[in-house]
Protein backbone atom coordinates (compact mmCIF):
# COMPACT_ATOMS: atom_id res chain seq x y z
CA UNK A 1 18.79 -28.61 -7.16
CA UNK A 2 16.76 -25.85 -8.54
CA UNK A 3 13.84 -26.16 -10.86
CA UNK A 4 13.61 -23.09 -12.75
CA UNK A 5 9.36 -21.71 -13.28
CA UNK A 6 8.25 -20.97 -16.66
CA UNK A 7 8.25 -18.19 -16.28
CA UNK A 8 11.81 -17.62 -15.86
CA UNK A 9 12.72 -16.01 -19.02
CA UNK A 10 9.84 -14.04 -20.12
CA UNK A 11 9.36 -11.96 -23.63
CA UNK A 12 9.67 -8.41 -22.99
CA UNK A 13 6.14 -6.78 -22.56
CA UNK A 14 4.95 -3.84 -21.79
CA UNK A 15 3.64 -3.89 -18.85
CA UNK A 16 6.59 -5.06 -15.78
CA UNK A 17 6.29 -8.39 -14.04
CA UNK A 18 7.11 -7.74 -10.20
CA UNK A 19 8.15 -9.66 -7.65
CA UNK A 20 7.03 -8.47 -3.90
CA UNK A 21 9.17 -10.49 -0.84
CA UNK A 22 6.72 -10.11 1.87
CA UNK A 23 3.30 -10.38 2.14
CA UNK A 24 2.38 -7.85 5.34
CA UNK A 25 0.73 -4.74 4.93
CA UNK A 26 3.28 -3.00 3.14
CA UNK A 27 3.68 -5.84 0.75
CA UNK A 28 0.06 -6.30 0.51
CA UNK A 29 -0.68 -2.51 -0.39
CA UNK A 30 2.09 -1.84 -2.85
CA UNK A 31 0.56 -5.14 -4.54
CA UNK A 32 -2.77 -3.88 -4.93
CA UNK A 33 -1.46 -0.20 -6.80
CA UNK A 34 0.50 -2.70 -9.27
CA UNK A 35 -2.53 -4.99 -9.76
CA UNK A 36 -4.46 -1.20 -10.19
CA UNK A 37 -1.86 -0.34 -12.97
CA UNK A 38 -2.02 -3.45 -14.85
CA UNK A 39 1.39 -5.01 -13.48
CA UNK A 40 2.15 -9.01 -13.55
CA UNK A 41 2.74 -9.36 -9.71
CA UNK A 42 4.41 -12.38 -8.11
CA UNK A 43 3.67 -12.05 -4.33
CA UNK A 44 6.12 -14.23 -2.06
CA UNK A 45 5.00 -14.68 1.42
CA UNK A 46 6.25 -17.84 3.56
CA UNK A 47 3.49 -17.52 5.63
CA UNK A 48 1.12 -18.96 2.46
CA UNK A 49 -1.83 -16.16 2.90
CA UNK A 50 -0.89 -12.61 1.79
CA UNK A 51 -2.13 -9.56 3.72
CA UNK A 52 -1.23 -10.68 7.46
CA UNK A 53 2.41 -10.53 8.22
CA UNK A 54 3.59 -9.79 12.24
CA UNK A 55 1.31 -7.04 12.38
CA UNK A 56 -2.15 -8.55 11.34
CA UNK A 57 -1.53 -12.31 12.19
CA UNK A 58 -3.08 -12.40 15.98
CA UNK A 59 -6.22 -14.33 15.95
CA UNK A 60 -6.56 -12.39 19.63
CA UNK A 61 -9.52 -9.91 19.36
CA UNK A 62 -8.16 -7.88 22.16
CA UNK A 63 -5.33 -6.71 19.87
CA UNK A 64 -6.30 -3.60 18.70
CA UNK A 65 -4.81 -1.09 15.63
CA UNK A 66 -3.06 1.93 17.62
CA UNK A 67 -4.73 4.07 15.11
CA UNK A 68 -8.28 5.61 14.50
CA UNK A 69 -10.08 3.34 11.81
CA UNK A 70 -10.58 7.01 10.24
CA UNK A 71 -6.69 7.08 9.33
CA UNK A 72 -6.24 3.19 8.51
CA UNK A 73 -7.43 3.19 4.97
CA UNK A 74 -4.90 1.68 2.41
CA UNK A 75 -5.18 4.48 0.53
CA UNK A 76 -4.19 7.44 0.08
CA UNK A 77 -6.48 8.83 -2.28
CA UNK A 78 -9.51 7.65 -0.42
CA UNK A 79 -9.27 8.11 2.91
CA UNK A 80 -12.58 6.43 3.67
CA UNK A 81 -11.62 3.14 2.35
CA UNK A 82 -11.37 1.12 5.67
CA UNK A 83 -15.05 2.62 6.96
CA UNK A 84 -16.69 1.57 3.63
CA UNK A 85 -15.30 -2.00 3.95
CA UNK A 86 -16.10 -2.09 7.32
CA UNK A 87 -20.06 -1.13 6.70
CA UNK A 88 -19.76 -3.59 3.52
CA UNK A 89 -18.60 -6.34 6.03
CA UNK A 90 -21.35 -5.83 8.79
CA UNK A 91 -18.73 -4.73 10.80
CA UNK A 92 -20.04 -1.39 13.36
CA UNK A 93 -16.93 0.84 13.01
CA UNK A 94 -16.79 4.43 13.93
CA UNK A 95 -14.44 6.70 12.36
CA UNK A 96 -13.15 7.47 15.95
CA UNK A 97 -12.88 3.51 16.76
CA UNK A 98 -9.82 1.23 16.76
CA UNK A 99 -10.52 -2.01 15.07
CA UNK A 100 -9.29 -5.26 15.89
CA UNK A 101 -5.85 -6.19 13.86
CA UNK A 102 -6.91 -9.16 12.88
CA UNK A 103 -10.07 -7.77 11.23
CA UNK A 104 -7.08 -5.10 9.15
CA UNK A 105 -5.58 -8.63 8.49
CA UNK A 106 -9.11 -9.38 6.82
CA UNK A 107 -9.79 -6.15 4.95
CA UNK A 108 -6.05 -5.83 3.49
CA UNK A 109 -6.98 -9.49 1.94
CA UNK A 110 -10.14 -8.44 0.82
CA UNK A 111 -8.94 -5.03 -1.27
CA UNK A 112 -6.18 -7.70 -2.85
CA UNK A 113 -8.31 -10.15 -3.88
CA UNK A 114 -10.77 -7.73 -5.24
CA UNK A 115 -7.91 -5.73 -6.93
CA UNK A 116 -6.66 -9.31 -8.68
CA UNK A 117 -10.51 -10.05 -9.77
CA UNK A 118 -10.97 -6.68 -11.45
CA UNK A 119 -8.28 -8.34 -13.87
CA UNK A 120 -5.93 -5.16 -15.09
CA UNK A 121 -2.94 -7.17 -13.69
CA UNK A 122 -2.29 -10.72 -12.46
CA UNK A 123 -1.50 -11.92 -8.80
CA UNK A 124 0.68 -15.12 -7.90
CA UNK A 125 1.11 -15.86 -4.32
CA UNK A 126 3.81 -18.14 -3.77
CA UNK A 127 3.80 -19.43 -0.47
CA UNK A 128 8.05 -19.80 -0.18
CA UNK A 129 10.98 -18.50 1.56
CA UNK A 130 13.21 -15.93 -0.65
CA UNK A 131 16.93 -17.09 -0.14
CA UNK A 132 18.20 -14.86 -3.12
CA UNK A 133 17.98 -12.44 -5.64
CA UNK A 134 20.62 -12.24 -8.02
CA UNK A 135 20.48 -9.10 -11.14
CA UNK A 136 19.95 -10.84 -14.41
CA UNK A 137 20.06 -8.83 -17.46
CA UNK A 138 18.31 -6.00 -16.62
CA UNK A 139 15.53 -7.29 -14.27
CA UNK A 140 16.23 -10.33 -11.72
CA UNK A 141 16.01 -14.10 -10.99
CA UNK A 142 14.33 -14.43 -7.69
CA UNK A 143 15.23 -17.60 -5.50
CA UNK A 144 12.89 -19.62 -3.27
CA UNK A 145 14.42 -21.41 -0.62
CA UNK A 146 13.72 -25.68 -0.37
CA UNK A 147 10.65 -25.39 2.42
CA UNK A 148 7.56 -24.11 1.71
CA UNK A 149 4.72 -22.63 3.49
CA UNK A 150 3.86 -26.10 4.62
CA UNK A 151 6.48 -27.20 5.49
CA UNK A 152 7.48 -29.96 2.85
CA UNK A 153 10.87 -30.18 1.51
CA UNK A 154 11.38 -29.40 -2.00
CA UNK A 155 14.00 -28.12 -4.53
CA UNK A 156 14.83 -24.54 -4.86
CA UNK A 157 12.94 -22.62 -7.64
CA UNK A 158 13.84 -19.50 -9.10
CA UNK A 159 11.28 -16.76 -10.95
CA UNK A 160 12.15 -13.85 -13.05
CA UNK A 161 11.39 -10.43 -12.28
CA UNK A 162 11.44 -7.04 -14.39
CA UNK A 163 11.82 -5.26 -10.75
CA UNK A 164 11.58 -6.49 -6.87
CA UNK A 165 10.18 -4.85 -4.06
CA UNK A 166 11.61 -5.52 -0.36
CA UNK A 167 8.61 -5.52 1.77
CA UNK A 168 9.81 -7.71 4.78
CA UNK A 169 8.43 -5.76 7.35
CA UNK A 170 10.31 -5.65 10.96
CA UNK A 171 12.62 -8.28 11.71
CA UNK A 172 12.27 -10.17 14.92
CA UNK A 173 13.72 -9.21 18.20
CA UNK A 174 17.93 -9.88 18.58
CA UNK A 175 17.66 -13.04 20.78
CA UNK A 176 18.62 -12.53 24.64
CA UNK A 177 22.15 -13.42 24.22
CA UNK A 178 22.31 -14.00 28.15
CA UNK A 179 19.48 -16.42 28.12
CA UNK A 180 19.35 -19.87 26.75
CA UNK A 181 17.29 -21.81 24.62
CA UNK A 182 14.25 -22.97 26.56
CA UNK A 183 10.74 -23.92 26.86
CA UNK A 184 10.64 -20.85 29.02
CA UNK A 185 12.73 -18.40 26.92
CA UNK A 186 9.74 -16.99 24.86
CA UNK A 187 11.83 -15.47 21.36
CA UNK A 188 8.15 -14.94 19.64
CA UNK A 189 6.08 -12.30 21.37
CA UNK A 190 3.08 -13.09 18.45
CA UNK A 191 2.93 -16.60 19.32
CA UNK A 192 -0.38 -16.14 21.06
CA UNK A 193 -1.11 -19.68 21.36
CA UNK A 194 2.27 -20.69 22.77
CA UNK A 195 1.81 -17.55 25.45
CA UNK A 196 -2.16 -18.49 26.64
CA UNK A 197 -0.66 -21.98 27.17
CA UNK A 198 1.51 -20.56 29.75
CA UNK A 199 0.40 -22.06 33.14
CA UNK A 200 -2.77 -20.19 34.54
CA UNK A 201 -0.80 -19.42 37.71
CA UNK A 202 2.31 -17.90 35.98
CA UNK A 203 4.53 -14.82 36.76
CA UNK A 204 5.83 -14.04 33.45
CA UNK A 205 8.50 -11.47 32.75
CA UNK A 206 7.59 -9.01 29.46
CA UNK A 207 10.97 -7.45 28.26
CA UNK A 208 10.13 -4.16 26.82
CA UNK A 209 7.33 -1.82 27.65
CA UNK A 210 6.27 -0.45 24.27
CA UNK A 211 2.93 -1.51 22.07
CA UNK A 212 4.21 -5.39 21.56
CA UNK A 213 4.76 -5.58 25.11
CA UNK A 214 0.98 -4.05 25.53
CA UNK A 215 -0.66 -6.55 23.34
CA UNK A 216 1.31 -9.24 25.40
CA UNK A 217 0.39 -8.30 28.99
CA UNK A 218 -3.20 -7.95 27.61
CA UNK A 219 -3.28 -11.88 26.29
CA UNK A 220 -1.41 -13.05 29.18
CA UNK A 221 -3.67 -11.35 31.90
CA UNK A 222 -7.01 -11.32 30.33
CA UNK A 223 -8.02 -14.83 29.90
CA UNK A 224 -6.12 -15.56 32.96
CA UNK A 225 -6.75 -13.73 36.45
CA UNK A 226 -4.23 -15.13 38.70
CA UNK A 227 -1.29 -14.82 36.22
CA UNK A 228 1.08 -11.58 36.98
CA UNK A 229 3.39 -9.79 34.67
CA UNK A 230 6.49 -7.84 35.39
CA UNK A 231 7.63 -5.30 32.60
CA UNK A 232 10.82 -4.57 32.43
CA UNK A 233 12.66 -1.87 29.88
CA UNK A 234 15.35 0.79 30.11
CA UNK A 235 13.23 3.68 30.88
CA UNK A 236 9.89 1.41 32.41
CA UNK A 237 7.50 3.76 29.99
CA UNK A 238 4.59 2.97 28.60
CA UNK A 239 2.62 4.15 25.46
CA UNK A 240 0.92 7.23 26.46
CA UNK A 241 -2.94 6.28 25.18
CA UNK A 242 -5.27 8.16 22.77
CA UNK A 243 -7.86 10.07 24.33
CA UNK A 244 -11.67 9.93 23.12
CA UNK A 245 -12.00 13.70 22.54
CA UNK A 246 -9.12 15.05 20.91
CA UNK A 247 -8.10 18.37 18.80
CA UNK A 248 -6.62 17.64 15.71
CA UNK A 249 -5.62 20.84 13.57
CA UNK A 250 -2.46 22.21 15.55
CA UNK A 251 0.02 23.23 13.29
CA UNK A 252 3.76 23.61 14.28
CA UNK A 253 5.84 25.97 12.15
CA UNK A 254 8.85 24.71 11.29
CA UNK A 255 11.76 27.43 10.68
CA UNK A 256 13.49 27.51 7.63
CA UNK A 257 17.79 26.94 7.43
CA UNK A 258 19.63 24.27 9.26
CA UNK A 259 17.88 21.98 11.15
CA UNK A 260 19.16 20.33 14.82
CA UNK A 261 17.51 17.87 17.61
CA UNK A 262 18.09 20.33 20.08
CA UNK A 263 16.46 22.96 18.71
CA UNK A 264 13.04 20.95 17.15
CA UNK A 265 12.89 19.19 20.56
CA UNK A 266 12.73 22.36 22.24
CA UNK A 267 10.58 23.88 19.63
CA UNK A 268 7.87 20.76 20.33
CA UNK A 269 8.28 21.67 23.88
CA UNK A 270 7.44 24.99 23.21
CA UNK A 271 4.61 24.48 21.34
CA UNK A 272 3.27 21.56 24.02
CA UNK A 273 3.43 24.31 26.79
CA UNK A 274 1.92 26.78 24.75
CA UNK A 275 -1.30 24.11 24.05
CA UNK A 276 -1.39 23.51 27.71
CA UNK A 277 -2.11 27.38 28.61
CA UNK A 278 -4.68 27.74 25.94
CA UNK A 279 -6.63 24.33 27.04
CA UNK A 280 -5.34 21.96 24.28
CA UNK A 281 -4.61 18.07 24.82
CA UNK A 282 -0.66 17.64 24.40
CA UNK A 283 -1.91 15.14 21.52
CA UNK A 284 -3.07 17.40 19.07
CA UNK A 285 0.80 18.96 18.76
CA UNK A 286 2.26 15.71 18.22
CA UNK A 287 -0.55 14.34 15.69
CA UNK A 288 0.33 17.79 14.26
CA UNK A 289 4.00 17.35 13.71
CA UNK A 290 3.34 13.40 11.79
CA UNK A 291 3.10 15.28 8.27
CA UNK A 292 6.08 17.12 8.52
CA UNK A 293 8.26 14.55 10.87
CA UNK A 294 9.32 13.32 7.68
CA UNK A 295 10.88 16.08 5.68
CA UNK A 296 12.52 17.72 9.35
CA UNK A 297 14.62 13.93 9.65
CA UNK A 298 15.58 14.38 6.13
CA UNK A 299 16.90 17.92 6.65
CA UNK A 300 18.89 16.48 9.55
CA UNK A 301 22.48 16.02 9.10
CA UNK A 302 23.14 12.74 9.85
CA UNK A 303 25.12 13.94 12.96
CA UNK A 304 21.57 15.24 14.34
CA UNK A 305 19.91 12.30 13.15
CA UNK A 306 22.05 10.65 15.49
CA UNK A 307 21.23 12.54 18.40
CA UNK A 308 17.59 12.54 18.02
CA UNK A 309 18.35 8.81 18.65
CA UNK A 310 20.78 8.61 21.09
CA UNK A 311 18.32 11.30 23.11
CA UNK A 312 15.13 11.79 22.18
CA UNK A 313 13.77 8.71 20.41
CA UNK A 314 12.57 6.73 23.39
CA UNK A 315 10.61 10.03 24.38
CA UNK A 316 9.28 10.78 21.04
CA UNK A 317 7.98 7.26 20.89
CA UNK A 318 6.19 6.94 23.54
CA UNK A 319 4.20 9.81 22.42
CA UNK A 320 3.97 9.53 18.77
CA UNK A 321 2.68 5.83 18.58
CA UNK A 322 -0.02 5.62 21.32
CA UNK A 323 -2.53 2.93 22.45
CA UNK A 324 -6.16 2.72 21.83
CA UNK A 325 -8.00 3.94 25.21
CA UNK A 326 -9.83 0.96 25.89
CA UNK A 327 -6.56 -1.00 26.22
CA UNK A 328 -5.01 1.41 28.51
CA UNK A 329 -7.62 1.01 30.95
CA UNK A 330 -6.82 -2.29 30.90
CA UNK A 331 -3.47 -1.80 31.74
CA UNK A 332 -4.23 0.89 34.57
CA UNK A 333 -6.78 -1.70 36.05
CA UNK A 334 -4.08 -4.62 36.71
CA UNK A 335 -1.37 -2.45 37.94
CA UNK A 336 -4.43 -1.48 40.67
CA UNK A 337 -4.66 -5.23 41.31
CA UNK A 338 -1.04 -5.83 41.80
CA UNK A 339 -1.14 -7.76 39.04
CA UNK A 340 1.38 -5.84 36.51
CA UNK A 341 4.76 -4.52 37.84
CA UNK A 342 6.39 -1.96 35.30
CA UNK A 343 10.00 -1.65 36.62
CA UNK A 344 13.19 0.99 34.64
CA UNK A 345 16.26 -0.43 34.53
CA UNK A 346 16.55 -3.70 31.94
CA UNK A 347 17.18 -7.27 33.09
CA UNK A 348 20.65 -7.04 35.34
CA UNK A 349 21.04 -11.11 35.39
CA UNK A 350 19.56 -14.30 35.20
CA UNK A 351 20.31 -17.85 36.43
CA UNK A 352 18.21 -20.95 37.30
CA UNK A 353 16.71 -22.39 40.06
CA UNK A 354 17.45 -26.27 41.22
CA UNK A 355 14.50 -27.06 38.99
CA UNK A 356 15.63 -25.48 35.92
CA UNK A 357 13.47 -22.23 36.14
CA UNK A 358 14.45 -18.98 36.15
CA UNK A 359 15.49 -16.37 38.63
CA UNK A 360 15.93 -13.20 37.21
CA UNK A 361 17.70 -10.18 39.02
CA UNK A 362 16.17 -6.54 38.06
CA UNK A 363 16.80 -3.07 39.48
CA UNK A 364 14.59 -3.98 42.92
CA UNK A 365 16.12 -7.41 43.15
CA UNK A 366 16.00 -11.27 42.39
CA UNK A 367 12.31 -12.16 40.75
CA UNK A 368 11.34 -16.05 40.43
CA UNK A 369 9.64 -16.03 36.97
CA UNK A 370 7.70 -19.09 35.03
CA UNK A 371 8.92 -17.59 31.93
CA UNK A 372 10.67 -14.68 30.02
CA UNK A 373 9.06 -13.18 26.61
CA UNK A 374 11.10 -11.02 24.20
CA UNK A 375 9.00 -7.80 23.59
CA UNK A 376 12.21 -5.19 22.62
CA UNK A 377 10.67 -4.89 19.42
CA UNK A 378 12.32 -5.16 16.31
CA UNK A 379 15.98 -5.56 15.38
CA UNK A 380 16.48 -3.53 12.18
CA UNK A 381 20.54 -3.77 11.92
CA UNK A 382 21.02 -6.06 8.63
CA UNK A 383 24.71 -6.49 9.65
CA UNK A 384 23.33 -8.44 12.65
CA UNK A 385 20.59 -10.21 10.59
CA UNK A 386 20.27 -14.29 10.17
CA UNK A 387 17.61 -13.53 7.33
CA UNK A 388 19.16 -15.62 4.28
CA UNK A 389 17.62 -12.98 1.88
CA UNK A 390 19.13 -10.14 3.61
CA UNK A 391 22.39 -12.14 3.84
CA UNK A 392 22.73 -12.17 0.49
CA UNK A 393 21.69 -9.79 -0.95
CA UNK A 394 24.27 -7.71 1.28
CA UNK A 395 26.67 -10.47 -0.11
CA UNK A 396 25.72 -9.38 -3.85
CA UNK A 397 26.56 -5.62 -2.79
CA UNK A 398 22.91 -4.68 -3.66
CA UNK A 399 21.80 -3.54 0.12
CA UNK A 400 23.99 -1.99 2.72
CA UNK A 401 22.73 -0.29 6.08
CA UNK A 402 21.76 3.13 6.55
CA UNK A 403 24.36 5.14 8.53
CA UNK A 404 22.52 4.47 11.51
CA UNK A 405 21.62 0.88 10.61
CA UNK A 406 17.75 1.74 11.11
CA UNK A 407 17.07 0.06 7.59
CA UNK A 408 18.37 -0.24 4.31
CA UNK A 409 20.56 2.43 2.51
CA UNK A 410 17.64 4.16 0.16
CA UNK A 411 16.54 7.33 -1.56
CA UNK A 412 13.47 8.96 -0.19
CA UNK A 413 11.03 7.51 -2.59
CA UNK A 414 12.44 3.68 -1.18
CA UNK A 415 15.24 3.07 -4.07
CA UNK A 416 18.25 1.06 -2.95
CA UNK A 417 21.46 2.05 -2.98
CA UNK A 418 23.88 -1.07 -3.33
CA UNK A 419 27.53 -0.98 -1.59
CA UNK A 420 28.72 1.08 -4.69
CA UNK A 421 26.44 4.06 -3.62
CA UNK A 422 25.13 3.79 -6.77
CA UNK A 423 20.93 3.38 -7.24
CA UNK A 424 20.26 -0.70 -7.96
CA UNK A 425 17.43 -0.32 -11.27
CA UNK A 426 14.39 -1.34 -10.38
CA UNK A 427 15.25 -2.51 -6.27
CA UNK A 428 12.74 -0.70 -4.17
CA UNK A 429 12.00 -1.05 -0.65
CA UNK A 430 8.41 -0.03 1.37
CA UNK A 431 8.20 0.56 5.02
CA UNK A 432 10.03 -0.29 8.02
CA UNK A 433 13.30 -0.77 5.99
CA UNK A 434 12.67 2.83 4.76
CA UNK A 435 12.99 4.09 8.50
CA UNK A 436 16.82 4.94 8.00
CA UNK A 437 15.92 7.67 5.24
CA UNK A 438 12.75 8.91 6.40
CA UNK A 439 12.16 7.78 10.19
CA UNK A 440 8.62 7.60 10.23
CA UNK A 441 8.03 4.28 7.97
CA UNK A 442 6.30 2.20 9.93
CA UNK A 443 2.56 2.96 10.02
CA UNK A 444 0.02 2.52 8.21
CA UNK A 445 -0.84 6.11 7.19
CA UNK A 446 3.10 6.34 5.78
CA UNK A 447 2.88 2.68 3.90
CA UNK A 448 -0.10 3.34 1.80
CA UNK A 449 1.87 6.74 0.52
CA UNK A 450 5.09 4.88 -0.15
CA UNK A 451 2.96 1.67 -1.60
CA UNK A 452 1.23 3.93 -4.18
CA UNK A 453 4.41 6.16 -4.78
CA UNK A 454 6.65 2.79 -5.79
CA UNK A 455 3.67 1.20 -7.79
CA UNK A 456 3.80 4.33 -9.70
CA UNK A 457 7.38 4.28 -9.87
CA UNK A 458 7.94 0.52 -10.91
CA UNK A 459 5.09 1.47 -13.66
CA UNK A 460 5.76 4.92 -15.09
CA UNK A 461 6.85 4.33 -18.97
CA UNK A 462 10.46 4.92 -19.43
């Protein structure tokens, strides 16, 4: 049964009422420039509290941002806006410092409820699943699924909307399809309380060696010295970490005419060797090249876009999104104990012991492990989804994958194309489901751009 809101067939005003599916960061941000701009904003997050998603949910203090608190403000027209919070807080925070994520959780729910207070727009948080949205008219009955944030059964309710935004983030790892379902097979790498009650004494196997995996080895090993971790990934590379002194203003020039992977990868390399003979950190380059990183993928044929994937990516990662210093002290500290293995190669096999634990075989050999947690970050692919929402709208023909299935099919200011190739009115997308058409989508300091530019977008008179 579905109860339908009253608000499901509103009069025409003039200023749109929006509904925002996901309540993370990029969610959270593109709600605040509505409320700014005097939009009606209906804010679905299953969760129940806005402003934490994946990201920002750890209640572990050890999690750090991966960026300088000097480049995580919200916004891009004040740049300061996380430092003045911070000091308005009692919070010490130095430009040059990386603040906890669950104290971003905290300040991203802080600039929302201050932006509904000031009162130009209004703000409803419904704390419900999305199972639907299906084009009415011209704007859009949005469809709550029968569980709520709390769990209680309930009928399914539907809510008009003059426009939706997609803001659900990255989607969860693709399941180990080798492994099976057990207390052991960790699926959730942000479950900290389900990891810390991991036995003191365990040898736990991290799959994947990038910042997830970080955060994980850090909870496991902290609070626990006789625990061990082996990491395990395809290439066994780590983050490379910030440093504390760092040059900032290098400036790559980018040629003009066609565009290929070979030939910006070896321009980059260029330009790294040419830092290194004049006494400049490798970090400054690739800070350097995040303004333009942008508008080189889009002048990529897709062909190249391919084979910046297929060859680069992994090394381009690794450098690009960096950990905060502190953290990769950590790290170098229990690989000096022996207590964190980081092996290449990927899991090879896995069966169990007589006791029903597992036995893992890697690239040096069979490993007992107490458990197995899922840190190959996120699976993006919609045709490979089990996301209701995503199911149907793909159903409805108003989302189909980018050509390389990073995302969702979309222009470069986040409108989606449906399975005609046509532009769906007034269905945007922010962030990580933007990665297909502009790559870098993910972070903070490319969300608050593409929050502003859609708020603008969904409020611009017609």
């Amino acid at each position: 049964m579905r109860v339908t809101t009253d608000a499901a067939s509103p009069a025409p005003t003039s200023t749109p009422t929006v509904a925002i599916i996901g309540g993370g960061a990029s969610g959270t941000l593109t709600a605040v420039n509505l409320l700014r701009r005097g939009a009606s904003v209906r804010l679905f997050e299953s969760r129940g509290e806005a402003g934490r998603g994946v990201a920002y949910s750890t209640t572990d203090e050890r999690h750090l941002l991966n960026v300088r608190a000097n480049n995580m403000s919200g916004f891009p027209d004040d740049r300061d806006d996380l430092l003045s919070w911070a000091a308005a807080a009692g919070i010490e925070l130095g430009p040059t410092d990386f603040l906890p994520r669950r104290d971003y959780s905290r300040y991203l729910c802080d600039r929302l409820a201050a932006a509904a207070e000031a009162g130009a727009g209004t703000l409803e948080t419904v704390g419900k699943t999305v199972v639907d949205v299906e084009p009415v008219g011209g704007g859009f009955t949005v469809v709550t699924g029968a569980d709520g944030a709390d769990g209680a059964a309930g009928p399914e309710e539907t809510y008009a909307a003059d426009a939706v935004v997609l803001a659900y983030g990255n989607p969860p790892p693709q399941p180990f399809a080798d492994l099976p379902e057990a207390p052991w097979n960790l699926s959730d790498p942000w479950d900290v309380d389900r990891i810390s009650a991991l036995p003191a004494d365990a040898t736990v196997l991290v799959v994947g060696s990038g910042l997830t995996a970080v955060d994980t080895t850090v909870t496991l090993l902290d609070e626990a010295p006789a625990r061990s971790v082996v990491m395990v990934s395809r290439h066994g590379l780590l983050p490379n970490p910030h440093v504390d002194d760092q040059f900032t203003s290098w400036v790559t020039p980018v040629p003009d005419g066609p565009l290929t992977a070979d030939g910006v990868v070896e321009l980059v390399r260029e330009q790294l060797e040419h830092a290194a003979e004049i006494g400049v950190d490798w970090r400054a380059v690739i800070d350097g090249l995040r303004g333009p990183t942008q508008s080189i993928w889009r002048r990529f044929p897709e062909s190249e876009r391919r084979r910046f994937r297929e060859v680069y990516a992994r090394e381009w990662e690794v450098r690009r999104h960096r950990m905060a210093p502190r953290i990769a002290a950590l790290l170098a500290a229990y690989q000096a104990e022996g207590r964190l293995e980081i092996l290449a190669g990927g899991v090879l096999g896995c069966r169990l012991d007589g006791v029903g634990q597992p036995v893992v075989t890697l690239a040096d050999g069979e490993r007992e492990v107490t458990a197995v947690i899922n840190c190959t970050g996120p699976s993006p692919d919609i045709t490979r989804t089990d996301n209701p929402l995503l199911l149907a709208l793909q159903k409805r023909g108003l989302i189909v994958p980018d050509p390389l299935r990073l995302g969702i099919d979309v222009t470069e200011d986040g409108r989606v194309r449906g399975a005609d190739g046509r532009i769906v009115r007034n269905l945007v997308t922010v962030g990580p489901p933007c990665k297909g058409a502009l790559y870098e989508a993910t972070a903070i300091p490319e969300i608050r751009v593409q929050a502003a530019a859609v708020a603008a977008l969904l409020t611009a008179a017609e």
